[in-house]
N, C-alpha and C. Protein backbone atom coordinates (compact mmCIF):
# COMPACT_ATOMS: atom_id res chain seq x y z
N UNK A 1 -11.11 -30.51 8.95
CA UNK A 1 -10.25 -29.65 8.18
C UNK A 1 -10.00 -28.38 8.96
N UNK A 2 -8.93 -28.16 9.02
CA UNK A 2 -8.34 -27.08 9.63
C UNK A 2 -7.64 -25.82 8.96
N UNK A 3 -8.11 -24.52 9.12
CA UNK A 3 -7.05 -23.43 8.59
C UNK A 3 -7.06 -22.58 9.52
N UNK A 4 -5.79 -21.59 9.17
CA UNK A 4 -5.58 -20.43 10.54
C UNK A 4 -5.22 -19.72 9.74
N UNK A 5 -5.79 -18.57 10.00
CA UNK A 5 -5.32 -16.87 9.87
C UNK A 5 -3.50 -16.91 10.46
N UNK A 6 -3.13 -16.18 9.59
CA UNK A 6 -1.90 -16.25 10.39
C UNK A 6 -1.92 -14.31 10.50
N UNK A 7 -1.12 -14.13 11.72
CA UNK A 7 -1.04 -12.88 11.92
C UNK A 7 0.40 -12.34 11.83
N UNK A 8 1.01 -13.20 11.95
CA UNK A 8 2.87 -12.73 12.14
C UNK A 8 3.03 -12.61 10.04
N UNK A 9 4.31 -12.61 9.99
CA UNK A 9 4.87 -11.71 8.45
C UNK A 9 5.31 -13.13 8.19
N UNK A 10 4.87 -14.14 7.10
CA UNK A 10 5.52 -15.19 6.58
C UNK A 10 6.21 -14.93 5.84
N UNK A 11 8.08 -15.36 6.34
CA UNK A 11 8.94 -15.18 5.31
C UNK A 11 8.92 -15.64 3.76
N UNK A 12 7.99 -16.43 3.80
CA UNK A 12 7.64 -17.36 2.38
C UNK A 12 7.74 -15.98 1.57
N UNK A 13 6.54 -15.55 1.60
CA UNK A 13 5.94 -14.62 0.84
C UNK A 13 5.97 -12.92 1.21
N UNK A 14 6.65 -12.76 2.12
CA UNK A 14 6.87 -11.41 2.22
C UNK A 14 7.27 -10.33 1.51
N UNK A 15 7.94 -10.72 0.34
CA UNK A 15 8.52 -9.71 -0.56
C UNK A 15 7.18 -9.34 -1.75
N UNK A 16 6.32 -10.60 -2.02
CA UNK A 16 5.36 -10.60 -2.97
C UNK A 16 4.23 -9.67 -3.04
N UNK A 17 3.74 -9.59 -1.74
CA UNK A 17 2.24 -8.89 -1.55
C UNK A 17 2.49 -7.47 -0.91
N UNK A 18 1.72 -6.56 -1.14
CA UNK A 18 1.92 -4.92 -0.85
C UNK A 18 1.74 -4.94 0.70
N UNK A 19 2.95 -4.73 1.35
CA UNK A 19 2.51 -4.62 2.30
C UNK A 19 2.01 -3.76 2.88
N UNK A 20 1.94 -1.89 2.75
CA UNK A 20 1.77 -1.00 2.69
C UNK A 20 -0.10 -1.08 2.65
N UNK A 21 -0.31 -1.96 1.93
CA UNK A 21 -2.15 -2.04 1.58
C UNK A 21 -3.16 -2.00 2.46
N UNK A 22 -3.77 -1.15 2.28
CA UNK A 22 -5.32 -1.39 3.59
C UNK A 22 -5.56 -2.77 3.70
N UNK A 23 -5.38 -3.98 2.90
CA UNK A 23 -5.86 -4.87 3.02
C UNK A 23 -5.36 -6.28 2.72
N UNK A 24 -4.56 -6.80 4.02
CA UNK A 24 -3.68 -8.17 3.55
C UNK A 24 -4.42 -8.76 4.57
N UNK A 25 -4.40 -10.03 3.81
CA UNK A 25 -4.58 -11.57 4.77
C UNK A 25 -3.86 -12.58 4.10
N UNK A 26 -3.54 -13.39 5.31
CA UNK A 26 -2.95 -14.37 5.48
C UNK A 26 -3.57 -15.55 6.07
N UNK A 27 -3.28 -17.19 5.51
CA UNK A 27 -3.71 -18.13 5.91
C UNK A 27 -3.12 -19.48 5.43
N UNK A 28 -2.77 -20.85 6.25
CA UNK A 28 -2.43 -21.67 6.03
C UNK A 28 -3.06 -22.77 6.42
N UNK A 29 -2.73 -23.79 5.54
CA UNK A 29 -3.23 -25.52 6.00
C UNK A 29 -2.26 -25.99 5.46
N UNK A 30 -2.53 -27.77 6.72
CA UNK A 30 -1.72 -28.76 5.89
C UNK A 30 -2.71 -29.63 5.04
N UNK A 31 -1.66 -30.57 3.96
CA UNK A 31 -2.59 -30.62 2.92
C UNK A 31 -1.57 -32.38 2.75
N UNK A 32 -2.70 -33.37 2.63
CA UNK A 32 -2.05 -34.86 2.73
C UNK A 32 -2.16 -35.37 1.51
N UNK A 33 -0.77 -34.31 0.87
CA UNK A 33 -1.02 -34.86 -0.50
C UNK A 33 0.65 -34.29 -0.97
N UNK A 34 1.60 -34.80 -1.98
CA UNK A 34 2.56 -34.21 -2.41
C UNK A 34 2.71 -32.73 -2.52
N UNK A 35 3.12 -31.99 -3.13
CA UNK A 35 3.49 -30.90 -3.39
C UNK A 35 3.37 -30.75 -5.16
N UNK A 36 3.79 -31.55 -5.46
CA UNK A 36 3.09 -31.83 -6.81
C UNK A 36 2.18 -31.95 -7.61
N UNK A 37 1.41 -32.44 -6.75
CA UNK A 37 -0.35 -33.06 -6.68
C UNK A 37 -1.09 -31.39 -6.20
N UNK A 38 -0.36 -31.09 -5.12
CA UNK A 38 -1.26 -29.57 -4.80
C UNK A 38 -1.12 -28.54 -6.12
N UNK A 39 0.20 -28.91 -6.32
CA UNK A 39 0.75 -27.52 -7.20
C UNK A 39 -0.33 -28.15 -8.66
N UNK A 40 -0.36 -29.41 -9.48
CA UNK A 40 -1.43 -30.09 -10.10
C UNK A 40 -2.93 -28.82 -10.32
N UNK A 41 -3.52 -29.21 -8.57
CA UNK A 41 -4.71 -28.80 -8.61
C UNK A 41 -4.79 -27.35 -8.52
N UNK A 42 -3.66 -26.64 -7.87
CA UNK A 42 -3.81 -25.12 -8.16
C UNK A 42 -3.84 -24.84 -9.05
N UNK A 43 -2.31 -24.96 -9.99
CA UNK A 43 -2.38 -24.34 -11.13
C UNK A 43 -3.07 -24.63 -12.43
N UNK A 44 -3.96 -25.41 -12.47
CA UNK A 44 -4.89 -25.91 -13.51
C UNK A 44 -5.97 -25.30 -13.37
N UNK A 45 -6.03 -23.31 -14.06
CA UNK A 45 -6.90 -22.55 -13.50
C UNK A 45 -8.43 -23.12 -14.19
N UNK A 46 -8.15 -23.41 -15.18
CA UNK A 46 -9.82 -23.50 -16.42
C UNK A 46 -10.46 -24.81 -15.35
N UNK A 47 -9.96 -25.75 -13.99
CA UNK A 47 -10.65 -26.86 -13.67
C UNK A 47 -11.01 -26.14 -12.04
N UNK A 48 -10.69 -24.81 -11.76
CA UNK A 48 -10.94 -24.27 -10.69
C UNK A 48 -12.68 -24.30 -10.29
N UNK A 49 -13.52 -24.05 -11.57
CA UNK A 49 -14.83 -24.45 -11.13
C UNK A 49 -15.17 -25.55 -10.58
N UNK A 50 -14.72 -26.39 -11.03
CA UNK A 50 -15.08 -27.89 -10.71
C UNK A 50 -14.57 -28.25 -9.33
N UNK A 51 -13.88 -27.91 -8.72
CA UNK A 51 -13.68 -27.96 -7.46
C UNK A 51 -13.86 -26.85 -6.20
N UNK A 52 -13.32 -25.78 -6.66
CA UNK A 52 -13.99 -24.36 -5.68
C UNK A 52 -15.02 -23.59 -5.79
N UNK A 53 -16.17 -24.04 -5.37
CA UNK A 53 -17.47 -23.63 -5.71
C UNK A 53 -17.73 -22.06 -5.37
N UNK A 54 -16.11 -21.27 -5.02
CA UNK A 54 -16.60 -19.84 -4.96
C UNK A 54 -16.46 -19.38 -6.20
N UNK A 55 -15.96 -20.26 -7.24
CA UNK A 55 -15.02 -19.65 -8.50
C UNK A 55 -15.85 -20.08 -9.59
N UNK A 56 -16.80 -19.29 -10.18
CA UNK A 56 -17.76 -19.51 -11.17
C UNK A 56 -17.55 -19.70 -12.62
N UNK A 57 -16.30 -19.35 -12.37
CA UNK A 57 -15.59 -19.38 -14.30
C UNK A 57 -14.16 -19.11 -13.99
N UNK A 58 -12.89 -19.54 -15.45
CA UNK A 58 -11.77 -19.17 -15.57
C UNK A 58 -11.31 -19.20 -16.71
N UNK A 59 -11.14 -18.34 -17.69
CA UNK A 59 -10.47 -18.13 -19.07
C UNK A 59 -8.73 -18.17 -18.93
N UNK A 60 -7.90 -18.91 -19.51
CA UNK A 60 -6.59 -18.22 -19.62
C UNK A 60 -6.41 -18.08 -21.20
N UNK A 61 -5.42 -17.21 -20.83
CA UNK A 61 -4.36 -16.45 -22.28
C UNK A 61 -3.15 -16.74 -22.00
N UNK A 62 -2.52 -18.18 -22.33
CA UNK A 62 -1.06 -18.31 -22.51
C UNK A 62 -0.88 -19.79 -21.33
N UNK A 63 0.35 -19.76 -21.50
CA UNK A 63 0.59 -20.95 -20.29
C UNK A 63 0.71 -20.21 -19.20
N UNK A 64 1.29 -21.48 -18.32
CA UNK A 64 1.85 -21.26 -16.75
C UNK A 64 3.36 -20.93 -17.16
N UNK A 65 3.04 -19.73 -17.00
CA UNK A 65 4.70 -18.43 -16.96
C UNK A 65 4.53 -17.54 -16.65
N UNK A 66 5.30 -16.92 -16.28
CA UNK A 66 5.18 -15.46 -15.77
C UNK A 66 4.50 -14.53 -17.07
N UNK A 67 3.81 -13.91 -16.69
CA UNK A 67 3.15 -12.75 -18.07
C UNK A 67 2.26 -13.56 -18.46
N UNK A 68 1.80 -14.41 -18.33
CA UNK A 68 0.39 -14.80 -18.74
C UNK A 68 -0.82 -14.63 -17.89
N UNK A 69 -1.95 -14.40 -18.64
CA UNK A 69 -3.50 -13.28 -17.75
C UNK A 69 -3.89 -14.62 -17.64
N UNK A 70 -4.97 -14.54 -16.76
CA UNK A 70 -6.32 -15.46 -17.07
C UNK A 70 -7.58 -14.44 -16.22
N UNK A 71 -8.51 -14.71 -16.57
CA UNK A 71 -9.91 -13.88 -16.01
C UNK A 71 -10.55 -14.88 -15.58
N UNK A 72 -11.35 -14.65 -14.14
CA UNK A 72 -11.94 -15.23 -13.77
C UNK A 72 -13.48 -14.98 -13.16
N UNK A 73 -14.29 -15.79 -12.58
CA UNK A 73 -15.69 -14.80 -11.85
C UNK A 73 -15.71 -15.71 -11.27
N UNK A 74 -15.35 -14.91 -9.44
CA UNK A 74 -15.79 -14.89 -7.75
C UNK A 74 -16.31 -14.03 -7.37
N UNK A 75 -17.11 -14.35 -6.79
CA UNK A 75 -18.20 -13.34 -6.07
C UNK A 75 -18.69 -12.74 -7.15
N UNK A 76 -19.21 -11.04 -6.96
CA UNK A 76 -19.66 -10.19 -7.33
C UNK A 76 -18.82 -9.89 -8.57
N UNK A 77 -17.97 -10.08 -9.23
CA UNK A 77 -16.64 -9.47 -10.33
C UNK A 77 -16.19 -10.73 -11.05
N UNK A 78 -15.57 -9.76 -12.35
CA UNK A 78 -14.50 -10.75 -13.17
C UNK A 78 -13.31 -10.13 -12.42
N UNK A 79 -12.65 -11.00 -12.46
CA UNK A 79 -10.96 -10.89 -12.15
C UNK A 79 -10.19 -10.36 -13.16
N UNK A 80 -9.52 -9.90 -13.57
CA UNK A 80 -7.93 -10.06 -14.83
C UNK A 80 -6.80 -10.20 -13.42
N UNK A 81 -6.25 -11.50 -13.65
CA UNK A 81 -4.69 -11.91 -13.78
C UNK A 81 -4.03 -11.90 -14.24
N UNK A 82 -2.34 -11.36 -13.51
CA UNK A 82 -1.27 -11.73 -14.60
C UNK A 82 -0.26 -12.41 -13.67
N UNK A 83 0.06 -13.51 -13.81
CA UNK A 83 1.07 -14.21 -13.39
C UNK A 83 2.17 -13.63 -13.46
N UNK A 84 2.74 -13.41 -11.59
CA UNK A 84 4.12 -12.51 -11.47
C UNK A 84 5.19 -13.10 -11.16
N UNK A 85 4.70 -14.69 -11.04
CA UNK A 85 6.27 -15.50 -10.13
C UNK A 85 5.57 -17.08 -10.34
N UNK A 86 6.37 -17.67 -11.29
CA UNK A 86 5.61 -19.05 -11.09
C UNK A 86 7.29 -20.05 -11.12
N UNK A 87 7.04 -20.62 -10.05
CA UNK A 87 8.28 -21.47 -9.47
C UNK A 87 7.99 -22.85 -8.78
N UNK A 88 7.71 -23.75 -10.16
CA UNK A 88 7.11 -25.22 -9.84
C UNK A 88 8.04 -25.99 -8.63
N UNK A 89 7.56 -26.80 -7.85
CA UNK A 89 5.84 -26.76 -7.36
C UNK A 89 5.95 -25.95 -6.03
N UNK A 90 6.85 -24.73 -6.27
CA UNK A 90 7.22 -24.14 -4.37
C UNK A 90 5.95 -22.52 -4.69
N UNK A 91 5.98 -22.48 -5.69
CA UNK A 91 5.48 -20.24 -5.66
C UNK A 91 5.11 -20.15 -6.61
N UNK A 92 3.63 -19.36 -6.38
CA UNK A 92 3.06 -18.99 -7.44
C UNK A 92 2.07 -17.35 -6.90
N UNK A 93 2.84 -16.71 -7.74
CA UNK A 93 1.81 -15.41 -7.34
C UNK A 93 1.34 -14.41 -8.92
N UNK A 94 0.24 -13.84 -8.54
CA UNK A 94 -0.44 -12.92 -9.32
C UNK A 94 -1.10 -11.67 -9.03
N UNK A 95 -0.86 -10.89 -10.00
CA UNK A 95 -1.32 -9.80 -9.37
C UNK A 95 -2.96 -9.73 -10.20
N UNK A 96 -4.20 -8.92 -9.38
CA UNK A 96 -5.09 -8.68 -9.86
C UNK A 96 -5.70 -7.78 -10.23
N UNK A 97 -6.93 -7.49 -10.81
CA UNK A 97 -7.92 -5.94 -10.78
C UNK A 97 -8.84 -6.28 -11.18
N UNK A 98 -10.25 -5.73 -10.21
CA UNK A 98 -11.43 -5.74 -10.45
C UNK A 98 -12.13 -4.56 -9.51
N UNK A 99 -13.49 -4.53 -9.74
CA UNK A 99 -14.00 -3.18 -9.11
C UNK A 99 -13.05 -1.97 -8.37
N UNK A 100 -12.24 -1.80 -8.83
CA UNK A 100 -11.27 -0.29 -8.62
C UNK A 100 -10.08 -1.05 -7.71
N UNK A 101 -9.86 -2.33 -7.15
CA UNK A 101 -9.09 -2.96 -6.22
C UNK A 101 -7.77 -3.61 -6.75
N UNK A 102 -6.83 -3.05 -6.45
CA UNK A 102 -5.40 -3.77 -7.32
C UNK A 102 -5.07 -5.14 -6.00
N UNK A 103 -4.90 -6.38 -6.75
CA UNK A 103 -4.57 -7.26 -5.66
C UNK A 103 -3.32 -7.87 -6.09
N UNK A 104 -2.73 -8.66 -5.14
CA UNK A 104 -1.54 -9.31 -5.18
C UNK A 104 -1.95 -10.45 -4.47
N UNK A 105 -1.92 -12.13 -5.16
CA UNK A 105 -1.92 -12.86 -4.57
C UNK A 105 -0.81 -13.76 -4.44
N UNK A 106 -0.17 -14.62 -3.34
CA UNK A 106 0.77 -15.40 -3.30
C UNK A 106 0.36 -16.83 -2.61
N UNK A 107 0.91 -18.07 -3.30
CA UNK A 107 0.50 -18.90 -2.93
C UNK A 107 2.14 -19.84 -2.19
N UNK A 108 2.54 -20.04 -1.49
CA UNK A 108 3.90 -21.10 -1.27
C UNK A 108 3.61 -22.48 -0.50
N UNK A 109 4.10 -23.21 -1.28
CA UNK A 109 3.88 -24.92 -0.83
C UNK A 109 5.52 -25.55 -0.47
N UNK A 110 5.17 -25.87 0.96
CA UNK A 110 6.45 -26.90 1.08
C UNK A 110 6.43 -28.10 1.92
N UNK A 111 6.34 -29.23 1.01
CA UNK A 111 6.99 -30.38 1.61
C UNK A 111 7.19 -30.67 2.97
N UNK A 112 6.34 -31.31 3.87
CA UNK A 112 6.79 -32.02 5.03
C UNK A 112 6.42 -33.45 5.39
N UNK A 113 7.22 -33.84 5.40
CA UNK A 113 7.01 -35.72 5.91
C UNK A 113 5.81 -35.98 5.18
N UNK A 114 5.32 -35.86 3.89
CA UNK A 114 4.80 -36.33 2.93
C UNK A 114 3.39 -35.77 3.13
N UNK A 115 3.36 -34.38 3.53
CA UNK A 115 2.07 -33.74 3.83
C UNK A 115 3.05 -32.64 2.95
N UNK A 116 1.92 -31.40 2.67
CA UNK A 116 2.36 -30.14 2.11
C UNK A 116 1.75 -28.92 3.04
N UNK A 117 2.56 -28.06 3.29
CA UNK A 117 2.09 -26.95 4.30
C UNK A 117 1.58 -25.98 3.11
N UNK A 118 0.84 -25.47 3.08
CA UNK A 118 0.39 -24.28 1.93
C UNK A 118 0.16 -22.83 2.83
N UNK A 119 1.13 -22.05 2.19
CA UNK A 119 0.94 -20.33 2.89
C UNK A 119 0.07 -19.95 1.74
N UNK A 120 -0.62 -18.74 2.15
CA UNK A 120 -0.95 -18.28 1.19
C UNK A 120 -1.39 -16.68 1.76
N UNK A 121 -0.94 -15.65 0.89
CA UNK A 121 -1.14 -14.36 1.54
C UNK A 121 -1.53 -13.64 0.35
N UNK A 122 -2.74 -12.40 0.51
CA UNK A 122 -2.98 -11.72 -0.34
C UNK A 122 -3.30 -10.10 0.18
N UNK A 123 -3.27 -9.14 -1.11
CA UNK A 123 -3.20 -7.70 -0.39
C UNK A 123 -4.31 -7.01 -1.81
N UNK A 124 -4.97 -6.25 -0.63
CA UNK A 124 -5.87 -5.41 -1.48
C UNK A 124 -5.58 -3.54 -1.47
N UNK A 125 -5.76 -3.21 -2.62
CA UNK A 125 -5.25 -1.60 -2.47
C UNK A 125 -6.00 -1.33 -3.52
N UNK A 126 -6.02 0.32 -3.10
CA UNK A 126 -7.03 1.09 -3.73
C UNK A 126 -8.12 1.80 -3.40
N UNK A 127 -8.80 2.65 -3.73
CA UNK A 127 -9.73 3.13 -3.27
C UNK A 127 -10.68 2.68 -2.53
N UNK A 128 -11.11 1.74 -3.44
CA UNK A 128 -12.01 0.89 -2.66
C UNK A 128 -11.65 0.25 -1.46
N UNK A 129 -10.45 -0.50 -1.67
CA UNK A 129 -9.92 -1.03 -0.63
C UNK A 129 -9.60 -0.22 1.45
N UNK A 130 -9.28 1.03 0.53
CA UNK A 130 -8.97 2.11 1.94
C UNK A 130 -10.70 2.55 2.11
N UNK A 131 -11.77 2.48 1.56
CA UNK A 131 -13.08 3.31 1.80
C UNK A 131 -13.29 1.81 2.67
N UNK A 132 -13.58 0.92 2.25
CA UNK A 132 -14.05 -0.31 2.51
C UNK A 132 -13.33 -1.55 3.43
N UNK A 133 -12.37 -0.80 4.40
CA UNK A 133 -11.07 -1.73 5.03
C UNK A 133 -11.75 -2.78 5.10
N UNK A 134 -12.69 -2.56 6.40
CA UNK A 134 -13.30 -3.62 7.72
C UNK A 134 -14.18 -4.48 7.09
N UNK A 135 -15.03 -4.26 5.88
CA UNK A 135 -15.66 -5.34 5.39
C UNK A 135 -14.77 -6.23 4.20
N UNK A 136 -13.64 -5.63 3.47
CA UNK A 136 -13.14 -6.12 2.63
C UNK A 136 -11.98 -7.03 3.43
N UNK A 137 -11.96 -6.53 4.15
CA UNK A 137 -10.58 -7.38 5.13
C UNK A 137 -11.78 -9.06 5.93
N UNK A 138 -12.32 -8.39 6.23
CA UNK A 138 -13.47 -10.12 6.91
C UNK A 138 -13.50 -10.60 5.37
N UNK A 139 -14.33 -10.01 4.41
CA UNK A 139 -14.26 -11.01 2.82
C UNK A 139 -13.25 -11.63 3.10
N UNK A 140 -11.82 -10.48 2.13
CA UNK A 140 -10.85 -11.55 2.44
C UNK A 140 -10.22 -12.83 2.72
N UNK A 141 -10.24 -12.44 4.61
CA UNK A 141 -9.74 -13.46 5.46
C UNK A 141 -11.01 -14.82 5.09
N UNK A 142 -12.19 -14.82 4.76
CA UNK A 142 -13.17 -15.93 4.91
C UNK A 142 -12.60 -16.58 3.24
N UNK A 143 -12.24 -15.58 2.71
CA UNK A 143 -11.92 -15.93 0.86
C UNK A 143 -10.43 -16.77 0.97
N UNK A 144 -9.77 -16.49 1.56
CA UNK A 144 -8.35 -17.72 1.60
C UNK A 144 -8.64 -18.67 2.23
N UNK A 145 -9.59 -18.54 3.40
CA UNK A 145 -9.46 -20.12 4.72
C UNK A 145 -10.33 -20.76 3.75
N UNK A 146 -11.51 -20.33 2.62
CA UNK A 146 -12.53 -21.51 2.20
C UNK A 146 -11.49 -21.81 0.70
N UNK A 147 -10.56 -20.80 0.06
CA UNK A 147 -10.06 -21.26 -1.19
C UNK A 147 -8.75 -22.33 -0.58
N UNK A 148 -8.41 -22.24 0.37
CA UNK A 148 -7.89 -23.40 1.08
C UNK A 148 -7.88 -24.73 1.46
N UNK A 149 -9.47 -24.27 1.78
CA UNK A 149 -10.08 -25.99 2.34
C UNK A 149 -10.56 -26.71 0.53
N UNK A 150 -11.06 -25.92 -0.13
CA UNK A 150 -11.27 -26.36 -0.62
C UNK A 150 -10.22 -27.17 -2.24
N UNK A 151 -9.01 -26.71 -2.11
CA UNK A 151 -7.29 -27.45 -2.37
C UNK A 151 -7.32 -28.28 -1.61
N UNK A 152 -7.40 -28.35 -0.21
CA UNK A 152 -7.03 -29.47 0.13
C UNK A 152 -8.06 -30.62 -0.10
N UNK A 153 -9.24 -30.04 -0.27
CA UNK A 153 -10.22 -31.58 -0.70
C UNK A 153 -9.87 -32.09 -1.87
N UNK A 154 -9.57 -31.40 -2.17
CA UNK A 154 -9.35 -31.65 -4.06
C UNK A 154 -7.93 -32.29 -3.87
N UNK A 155 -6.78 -31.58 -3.47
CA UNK A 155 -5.68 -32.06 -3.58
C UNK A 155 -5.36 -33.76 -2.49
N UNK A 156 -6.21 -33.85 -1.70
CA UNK A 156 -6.76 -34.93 -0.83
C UNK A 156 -7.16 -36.09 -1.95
N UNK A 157 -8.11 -35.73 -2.26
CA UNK A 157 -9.23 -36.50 -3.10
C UNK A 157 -8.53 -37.37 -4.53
N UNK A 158 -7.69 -36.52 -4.66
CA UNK A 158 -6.49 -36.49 -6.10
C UNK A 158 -5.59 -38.05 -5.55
N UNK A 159 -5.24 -37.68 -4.53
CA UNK A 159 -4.11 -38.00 -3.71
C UNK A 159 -4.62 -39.85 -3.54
N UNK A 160 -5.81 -39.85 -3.22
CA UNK A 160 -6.44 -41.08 -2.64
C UNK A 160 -6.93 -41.69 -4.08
N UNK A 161 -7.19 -41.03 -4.85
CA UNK A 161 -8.39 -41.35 -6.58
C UNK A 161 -7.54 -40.79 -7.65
N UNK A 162 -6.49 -41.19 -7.44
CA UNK A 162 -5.21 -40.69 -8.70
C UNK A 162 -6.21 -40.29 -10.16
N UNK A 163 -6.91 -41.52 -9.78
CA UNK A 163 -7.16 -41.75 -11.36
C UNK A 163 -8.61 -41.07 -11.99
N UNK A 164 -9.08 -40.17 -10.84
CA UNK A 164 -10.72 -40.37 -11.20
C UNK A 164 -10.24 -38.23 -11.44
N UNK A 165 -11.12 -37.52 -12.55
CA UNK A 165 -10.80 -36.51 -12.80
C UNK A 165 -11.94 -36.14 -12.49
N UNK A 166 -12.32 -34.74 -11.98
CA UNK A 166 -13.89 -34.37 -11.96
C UNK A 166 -14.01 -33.79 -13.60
N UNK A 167 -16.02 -33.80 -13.37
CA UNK A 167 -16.04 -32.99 -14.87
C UNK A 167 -16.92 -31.94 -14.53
C-alpha cells in the first residue's frame, strides 16, 4: 500500500481548505475499488470505528448534506463537524473544532480505469495551530497517509467481499 504527501496545490481541492493556515497537508492513494464503493465507505461516518482504528467513536445529527454535524473521538479530542460540500461520489468536505484548532477537511475521488485516485487535503488554524506548527503539521501529515490506507483496505475489502459487512 502506497500513499504520498503531496506538496504542489491540488486543483481538486484548492478553494476548500484555508490556505493562509499554519497548518495544511496533503495526501493521495489509488484505491481498487469504484468510486462509489469508496464514497460507500467514507461517508458512512457511525461505521468509521470499525474500520479506522484511529477513530474511536462517531455520533451524527442529520444526513449526508451540507449543514449536518457529526462528533467524533481521534486521538486525544472529540471532534464537532459540519458538513460544507457534499457532492456524491466526487467531494466531500468539513469543517472542524477541537482543542482551540479550527480545521477544514477535503476529501476528492475520481475515477480511473476502474481504480479511484483519492486527494485528500486538510488545514489547521488557530492558536494552537500557529504555537504548535512543527509537531501538529508531522500529526497531521501521518493522520491523512494512515486515514487513507486505511479506505483503501476497507474500500478494497468491500470491493472483493461485496457482501460481508464488518461489525
Amino acid at each position: 500500500m502506497k500513499t504520498r504527501v503531496i506538496q504542489d496545490d491540488p486543483e481538486e481541492t484548492k478553494d476548500l481548505i484555508d490556505r493562509q493556515a499554519p497548518v495544511i497537508g496533503a495526501s493521495e492513494i489509488e484505491i481498487v475499488a469504484a468510486p462509489t464503493v469508496v464514497w460507500a465507505v467514507l461517508t458512512d461516518f457511525e461505521e468509521w470505528p470499525s474500520w479506522n482504528s484511529d477513530v474511536k467513536s462517531v455520533s451524527v445529527q442529520g444526513g449526508l448534506s451540507e449543514g449536518s454535524a457529526f462528533r467524533w473521538k481521534a486521538g486525544p479530542g472529540t471532534i464537532t463537524s459540519v458538513l460544507q460540500t457534499v457532492e456524491p461520489p466526487l467531494r466531500i468536505a468539513w469543517s472542524g473544532k477541537t482543542l482551540g484548532i479550527r480545521a477544514m477537511h477535503v476529501y476528492a475521488l475520481e475515477a480511473r480505469n476502474g481504480t479511484t485516485l483519492v486527494r485528500t487535503e486538510e488545514s489547521y488554524d488557530g492558536l494552537i495551530a500557529r504555537l504548535f506548527h512543527g509537531p501538529l503539521q508531522k500529526t497531521l501529515n501521518g493522520s491523512l497517509e494512515s486515514g487513507l490506507r486505511h479506505l483503501k483496505a476497507e474500500s478494497e475489502r468491500r470491493t472483493t467481499h461485496p457482501a460481508e459487512r464488518r461489525s
